[in-house]
PDB file of N, CA and C in Angstrom:
ATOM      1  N   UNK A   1     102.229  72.583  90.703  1.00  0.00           N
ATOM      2  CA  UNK A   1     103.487  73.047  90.151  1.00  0.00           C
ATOM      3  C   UNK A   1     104.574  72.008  90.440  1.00  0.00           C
ATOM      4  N   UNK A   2     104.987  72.117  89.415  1.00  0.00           N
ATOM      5  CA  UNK A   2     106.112  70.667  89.609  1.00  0.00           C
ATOM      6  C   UNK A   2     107.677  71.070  89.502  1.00  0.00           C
ATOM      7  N   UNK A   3     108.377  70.508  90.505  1.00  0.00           N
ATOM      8  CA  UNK A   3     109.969  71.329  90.369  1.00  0.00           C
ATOM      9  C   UNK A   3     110.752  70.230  89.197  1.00  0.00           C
ATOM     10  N   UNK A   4     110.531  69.674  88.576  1.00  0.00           N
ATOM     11  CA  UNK A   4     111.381  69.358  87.364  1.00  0.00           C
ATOM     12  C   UNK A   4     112.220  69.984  86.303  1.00  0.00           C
ATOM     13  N   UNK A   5     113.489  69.404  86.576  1.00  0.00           N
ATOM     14  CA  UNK A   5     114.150  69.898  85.739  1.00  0.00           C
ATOM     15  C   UNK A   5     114.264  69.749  84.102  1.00  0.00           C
ATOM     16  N   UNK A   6     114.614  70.407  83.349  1.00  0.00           N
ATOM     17  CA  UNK A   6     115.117  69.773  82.030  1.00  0.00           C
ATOM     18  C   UNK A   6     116.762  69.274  82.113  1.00  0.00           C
ATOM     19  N   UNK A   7     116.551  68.434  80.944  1.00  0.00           N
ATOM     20  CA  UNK A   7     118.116  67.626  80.983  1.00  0.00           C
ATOM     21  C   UNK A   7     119.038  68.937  80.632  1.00  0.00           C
ATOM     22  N   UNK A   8     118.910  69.977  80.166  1.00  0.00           N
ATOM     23  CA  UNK A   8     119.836  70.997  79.837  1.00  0.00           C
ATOM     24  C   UNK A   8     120.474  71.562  81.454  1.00  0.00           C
ATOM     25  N   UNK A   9     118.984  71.393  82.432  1.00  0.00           N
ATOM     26  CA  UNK A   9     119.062  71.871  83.344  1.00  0.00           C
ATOM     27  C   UNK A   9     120.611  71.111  84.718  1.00  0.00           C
ATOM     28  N   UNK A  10     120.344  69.589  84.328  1.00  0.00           N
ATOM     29  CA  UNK A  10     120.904  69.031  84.747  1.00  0.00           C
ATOM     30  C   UNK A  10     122.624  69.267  84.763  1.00  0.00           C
ATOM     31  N   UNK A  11     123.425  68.859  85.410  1.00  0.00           N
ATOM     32  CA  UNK A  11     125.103  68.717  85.298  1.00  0.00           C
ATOM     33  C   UNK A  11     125.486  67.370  84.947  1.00  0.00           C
ATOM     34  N   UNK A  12     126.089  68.380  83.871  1.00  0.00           N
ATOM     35  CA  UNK A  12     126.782  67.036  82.644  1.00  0.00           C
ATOM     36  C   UNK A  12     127.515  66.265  83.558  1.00  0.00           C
ATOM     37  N   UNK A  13     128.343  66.692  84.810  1.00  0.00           N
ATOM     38  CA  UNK A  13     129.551  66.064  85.194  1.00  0.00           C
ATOM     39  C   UNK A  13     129.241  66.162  86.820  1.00  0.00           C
ATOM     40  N   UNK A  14     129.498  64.863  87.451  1.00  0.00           N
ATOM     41  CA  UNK A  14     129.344  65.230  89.191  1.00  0.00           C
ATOM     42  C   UNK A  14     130.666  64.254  89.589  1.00  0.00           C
ATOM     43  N   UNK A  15     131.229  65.423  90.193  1.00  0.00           N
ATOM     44  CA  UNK A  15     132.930  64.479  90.647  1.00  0.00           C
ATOM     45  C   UNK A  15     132.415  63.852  92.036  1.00  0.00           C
ATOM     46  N   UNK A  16     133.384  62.786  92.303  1.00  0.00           N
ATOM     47  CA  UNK A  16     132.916  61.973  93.347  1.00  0.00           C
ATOM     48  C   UNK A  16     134.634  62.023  93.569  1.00  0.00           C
ATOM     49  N   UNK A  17     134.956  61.341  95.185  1.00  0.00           N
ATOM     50  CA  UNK A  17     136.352  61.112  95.440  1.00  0.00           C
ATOM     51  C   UNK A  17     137.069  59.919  94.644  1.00  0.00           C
ATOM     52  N   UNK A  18     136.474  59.521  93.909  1.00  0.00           N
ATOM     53  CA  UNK A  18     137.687  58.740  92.902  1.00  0.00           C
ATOM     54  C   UNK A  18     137.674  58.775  91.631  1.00  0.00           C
ATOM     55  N   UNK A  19     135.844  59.367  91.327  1.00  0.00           N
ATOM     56  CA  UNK A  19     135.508  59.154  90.064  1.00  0.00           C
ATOM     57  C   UNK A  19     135.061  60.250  89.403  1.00  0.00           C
ATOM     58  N   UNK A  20     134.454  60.684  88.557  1.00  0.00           N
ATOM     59  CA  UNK A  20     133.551  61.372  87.960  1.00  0.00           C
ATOM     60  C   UNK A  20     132.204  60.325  86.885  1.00  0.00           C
ATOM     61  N   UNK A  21     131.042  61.400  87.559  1.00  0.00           N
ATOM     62  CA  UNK A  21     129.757  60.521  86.960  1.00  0.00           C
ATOM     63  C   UNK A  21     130.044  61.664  85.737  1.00  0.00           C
ATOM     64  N   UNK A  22     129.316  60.870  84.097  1.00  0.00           N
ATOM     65  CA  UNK A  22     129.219  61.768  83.199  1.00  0.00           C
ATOM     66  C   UNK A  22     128.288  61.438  82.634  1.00  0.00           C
ATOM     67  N   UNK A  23     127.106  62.572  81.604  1.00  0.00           N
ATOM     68  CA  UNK A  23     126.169  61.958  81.657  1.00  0.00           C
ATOM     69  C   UNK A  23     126.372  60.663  80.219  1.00  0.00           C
ATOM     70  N   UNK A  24     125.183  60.202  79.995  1.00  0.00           N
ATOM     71  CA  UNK A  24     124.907  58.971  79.316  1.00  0.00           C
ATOM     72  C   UNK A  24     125.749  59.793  77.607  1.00  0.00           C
ATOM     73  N   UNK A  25     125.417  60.395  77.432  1.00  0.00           N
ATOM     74  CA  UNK A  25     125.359  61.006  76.123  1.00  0.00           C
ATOM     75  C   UNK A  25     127.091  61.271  75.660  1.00  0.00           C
ATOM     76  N   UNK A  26     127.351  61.972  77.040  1.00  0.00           N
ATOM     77  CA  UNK A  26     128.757  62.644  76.685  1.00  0.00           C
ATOM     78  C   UNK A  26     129.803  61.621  76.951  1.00  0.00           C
ATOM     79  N   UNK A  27     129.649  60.204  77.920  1.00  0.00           N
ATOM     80  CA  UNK A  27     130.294  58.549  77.635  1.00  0.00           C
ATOM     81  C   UNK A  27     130.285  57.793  76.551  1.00  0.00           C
ATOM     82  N   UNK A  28     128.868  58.303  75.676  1.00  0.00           N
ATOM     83  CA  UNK A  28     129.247  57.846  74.754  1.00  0.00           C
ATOM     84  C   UNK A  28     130.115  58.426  73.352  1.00  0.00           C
ATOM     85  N   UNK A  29     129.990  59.623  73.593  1.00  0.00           N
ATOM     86  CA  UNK A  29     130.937  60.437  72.642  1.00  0.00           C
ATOM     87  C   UNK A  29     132.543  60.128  72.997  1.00  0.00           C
ATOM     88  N   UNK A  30     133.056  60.586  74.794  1.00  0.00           N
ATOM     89  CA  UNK A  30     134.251  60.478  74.865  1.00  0.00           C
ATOM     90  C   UNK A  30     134.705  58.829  74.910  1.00  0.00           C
ATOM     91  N   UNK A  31     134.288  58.204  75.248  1.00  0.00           N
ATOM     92  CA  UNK A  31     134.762  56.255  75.172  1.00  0.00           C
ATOM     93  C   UNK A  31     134.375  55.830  74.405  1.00  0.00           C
ATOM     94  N   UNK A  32     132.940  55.834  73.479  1.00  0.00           N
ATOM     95  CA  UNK A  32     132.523  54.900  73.177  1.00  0.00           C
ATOM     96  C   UNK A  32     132.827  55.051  71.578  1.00  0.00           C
ATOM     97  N   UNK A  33     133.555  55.830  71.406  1.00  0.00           N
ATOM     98  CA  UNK A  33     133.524  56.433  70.203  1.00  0.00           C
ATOM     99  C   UNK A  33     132.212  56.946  69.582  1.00  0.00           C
ATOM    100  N   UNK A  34     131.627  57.726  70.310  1.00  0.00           N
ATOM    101  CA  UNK A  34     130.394  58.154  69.287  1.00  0.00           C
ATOM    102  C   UNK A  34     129.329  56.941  69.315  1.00  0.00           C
ATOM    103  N   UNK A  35     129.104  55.862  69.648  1.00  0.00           N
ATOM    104  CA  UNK A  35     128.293  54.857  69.872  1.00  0.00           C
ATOM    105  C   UNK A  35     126.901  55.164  69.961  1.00  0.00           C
ATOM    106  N   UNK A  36     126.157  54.495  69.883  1.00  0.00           N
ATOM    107  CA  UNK A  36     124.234  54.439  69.668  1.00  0.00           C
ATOM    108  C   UNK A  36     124.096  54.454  71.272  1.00  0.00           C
ATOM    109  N   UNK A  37     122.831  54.932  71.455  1.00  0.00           N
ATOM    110  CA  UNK A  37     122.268  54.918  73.191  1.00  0.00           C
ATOM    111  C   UNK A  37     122.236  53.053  72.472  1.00  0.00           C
ATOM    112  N   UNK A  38     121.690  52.718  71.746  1.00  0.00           N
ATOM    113  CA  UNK A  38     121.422  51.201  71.962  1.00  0.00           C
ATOM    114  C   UNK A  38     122.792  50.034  71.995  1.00  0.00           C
ATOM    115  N   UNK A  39     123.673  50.815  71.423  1.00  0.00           N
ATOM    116  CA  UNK A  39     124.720  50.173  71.614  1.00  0.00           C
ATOM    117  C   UNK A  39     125.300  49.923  73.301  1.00  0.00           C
ATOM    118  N   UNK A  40     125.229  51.163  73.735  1.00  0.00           N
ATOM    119  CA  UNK A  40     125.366  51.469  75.373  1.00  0.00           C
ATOM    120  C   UNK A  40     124.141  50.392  75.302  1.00  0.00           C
ATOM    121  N   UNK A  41     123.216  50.338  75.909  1.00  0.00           N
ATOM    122  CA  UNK A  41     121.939  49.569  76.308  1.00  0.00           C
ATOM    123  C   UNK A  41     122.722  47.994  76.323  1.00  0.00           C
ATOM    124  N   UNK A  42     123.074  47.396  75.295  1.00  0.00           N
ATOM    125  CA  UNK A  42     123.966  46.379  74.720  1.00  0.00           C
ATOM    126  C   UNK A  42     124.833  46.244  75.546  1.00  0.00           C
ATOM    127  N   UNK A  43     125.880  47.461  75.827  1.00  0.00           N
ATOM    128  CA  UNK A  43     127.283  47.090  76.823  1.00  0.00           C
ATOM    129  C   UNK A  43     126.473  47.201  77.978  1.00  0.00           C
ATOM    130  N   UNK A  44     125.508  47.743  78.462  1.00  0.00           N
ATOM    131  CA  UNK A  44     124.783  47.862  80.014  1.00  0.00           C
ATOM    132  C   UNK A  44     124.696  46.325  80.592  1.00  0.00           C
ATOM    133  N   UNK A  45     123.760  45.923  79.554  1.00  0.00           N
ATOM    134  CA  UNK A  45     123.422  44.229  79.768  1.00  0.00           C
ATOM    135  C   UNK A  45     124.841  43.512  80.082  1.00  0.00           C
ATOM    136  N   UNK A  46     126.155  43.690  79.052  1.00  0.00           N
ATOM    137  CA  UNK A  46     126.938  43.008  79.591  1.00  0.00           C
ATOM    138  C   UNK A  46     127.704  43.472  80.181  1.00  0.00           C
ATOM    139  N   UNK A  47     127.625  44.437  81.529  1.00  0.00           N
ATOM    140  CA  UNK A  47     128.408  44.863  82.986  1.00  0.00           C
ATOM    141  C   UNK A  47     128.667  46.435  82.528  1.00  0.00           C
ATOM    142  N   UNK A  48     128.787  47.222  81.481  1.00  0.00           N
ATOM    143  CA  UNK A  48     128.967  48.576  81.568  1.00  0.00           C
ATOM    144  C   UNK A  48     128.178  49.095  83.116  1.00  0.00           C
ATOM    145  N   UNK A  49     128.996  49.513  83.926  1.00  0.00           N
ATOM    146  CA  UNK A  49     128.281  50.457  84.928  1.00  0.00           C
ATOM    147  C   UNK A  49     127.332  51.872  84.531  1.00  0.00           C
ATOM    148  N   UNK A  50     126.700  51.874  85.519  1.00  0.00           N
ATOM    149  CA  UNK A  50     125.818  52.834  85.401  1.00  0.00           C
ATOM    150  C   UNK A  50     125.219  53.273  86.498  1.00  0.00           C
ATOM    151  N   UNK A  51     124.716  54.738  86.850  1.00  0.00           N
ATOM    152  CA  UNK A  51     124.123  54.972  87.984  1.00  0.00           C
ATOM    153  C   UNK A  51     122.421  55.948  87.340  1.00  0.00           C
ATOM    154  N   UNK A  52     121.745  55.841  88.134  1.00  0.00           N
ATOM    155  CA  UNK A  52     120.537  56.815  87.670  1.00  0.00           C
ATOM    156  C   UNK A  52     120.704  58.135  88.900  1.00  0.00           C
ATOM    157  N   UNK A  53     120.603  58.659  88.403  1.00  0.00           N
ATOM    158  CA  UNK A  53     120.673  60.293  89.416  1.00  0.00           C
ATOM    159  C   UNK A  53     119.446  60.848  88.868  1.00  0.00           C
ATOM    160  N   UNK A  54     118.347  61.264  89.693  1.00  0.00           N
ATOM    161  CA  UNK A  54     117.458  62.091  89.733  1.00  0.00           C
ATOM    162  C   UNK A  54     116.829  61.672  88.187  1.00  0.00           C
ATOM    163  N   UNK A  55     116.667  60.788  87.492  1.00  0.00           N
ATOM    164  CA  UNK A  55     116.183  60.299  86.793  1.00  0.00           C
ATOM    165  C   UNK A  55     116.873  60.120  85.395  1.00  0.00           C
ATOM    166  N   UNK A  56     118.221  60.683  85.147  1.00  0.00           N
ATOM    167  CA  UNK A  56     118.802  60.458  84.305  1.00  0.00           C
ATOM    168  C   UNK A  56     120.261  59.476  84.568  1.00  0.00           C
ATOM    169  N   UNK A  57     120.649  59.177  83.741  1.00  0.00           N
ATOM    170  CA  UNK A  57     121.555  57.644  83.521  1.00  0.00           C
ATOM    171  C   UNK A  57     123.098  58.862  83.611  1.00  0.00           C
ATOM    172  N   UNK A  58     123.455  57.972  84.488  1.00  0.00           N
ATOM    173  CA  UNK A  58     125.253  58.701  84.661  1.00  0.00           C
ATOM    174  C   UNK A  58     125.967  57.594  84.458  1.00  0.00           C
ATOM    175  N   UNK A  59     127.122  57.727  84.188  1.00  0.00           N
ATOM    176  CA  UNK A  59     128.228  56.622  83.644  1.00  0.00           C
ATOM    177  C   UNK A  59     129.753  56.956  84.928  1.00  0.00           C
ATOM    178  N   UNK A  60     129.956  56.180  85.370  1.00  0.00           N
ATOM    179  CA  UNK A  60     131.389  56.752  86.149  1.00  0.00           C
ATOM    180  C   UNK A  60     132.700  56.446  84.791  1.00  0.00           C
ATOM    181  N   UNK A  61     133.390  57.425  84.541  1.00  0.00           N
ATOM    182  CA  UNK A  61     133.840  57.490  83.811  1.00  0.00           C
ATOM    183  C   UNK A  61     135.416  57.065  83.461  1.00  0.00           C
ATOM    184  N   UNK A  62     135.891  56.922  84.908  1.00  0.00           N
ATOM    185  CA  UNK A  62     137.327  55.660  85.085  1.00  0.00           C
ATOM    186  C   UNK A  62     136.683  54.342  85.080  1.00  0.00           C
ATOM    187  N   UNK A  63     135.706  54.210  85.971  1.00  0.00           N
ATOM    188  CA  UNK A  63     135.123  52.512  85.859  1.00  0.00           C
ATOM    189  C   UNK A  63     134.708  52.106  84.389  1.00  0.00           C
ATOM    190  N   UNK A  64     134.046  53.116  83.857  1.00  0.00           N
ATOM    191  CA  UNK A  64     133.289  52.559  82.791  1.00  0.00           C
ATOM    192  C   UNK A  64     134.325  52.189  81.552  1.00  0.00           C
ATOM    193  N   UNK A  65     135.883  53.346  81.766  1.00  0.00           N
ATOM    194  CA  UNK A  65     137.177  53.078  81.272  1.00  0.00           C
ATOM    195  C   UNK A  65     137.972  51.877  81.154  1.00  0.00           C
ATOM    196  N   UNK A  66     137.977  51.197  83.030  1.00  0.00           N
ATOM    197  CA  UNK A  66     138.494  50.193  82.982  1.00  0.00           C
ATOM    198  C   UNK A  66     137.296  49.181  82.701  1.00  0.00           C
ATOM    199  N   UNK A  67     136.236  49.238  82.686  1.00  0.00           N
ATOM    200  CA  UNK A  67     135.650  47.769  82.422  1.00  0.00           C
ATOM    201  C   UNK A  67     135.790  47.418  80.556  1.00  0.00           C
ATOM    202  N   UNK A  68     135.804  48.699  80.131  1.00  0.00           N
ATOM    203  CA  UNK A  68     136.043  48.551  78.579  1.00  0.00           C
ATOM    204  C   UNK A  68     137.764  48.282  77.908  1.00  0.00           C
ATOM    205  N   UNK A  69     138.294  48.502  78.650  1.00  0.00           N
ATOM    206  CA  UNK A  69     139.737  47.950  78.701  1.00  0.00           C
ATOM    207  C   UNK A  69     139.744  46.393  79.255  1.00  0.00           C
ATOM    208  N   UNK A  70     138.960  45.941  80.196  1.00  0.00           N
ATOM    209  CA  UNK A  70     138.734  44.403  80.521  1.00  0.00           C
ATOM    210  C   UNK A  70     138.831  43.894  79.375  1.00  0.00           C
ATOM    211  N   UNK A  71     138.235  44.373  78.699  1.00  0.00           N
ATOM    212  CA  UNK A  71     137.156  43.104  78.030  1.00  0.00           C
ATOM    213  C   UNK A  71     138.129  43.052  76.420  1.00  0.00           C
ATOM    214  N   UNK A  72     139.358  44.054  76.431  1.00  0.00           N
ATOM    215  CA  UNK A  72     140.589  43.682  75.495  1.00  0.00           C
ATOM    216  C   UNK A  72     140.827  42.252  75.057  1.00  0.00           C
ATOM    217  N   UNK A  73     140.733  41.899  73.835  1.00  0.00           N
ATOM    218  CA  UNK A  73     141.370  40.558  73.840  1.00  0.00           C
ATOM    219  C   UNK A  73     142.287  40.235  72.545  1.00  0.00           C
ATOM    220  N   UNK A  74     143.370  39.464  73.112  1.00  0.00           N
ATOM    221  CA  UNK A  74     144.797  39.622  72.516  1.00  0.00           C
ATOM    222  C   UNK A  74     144.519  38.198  71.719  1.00  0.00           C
ATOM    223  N   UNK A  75     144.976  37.834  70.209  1.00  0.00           N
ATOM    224  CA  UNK A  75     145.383  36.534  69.974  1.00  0.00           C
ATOM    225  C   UNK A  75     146.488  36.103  70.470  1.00  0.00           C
ATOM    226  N   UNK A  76     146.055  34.576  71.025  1.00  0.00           N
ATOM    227  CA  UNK A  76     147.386  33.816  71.844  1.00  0.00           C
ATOM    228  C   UNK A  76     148.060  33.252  70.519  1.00  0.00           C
ATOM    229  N   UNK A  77     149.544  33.125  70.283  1.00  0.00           N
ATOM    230  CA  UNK A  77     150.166  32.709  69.226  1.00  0.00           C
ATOM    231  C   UNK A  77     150.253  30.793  69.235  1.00  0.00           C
ATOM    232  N   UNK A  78     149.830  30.599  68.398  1.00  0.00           N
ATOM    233  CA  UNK A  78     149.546  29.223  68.305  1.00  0.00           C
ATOM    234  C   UNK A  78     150.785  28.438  68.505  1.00  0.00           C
ATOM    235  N   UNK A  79     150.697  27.512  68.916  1.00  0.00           N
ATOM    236  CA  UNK A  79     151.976  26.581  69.716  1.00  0.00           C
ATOM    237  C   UNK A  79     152.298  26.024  68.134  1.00  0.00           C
ATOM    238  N   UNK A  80     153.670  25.502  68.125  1.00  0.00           N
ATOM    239  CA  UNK A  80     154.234  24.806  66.712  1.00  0.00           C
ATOM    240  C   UNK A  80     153.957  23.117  66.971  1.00  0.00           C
ATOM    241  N   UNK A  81     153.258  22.662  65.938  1.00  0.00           N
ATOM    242  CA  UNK A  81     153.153  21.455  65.875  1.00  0.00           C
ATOM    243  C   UNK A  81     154.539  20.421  65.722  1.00  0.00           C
ATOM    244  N   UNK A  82     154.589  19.654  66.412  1.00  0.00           N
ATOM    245  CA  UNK A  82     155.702  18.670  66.462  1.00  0.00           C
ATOM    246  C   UNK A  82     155.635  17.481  65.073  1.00  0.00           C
ATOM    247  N   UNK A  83     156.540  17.789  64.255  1.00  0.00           N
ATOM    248  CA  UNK A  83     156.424  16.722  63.100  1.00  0.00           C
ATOM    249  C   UNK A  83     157.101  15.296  63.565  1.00  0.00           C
TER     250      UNK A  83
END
């Protein structure tokens, strides 16, 4: 007999003292705009945080905020050429 849970079984949300973990699914609905698990997979590779809890993928959900706010990028206004 095996004590495994189902993912229904699991908690969507586990608060921590600064953060909240959320799961994989519901990070990508509230940040990612609705995004592909493969798209996540994509931002994982380049630094999206992530934690595994009991076998499913949690996202901290201020970090995973500010690392996607990092990665903002502004055009610098081009300097005026000297005639």
């Amino acid at each position: 007999m095996t004590n495994r849970k189902s993912l229904s079984d699991r908690p969507r949300r586990i608060e921590l003292r600064d953060d909240v973990l959320v799961i994989d699914e519901d990070f990508h609905q509230e940040v990612l705009a609705g995004a592909s698990r493969r798209t996540g997979k994509r931002l994982e590779s380049e630094g999206l945080p992530f934690i595994m809890v009991t076998g499913v993928k949690y996202r901290p959900l201020n970090a995973g905020r500010a690392w996607l706010a990092d990665r903002i990028t502004r055009k610098q206004p081009q300097k005026r050429r000297r005639a």
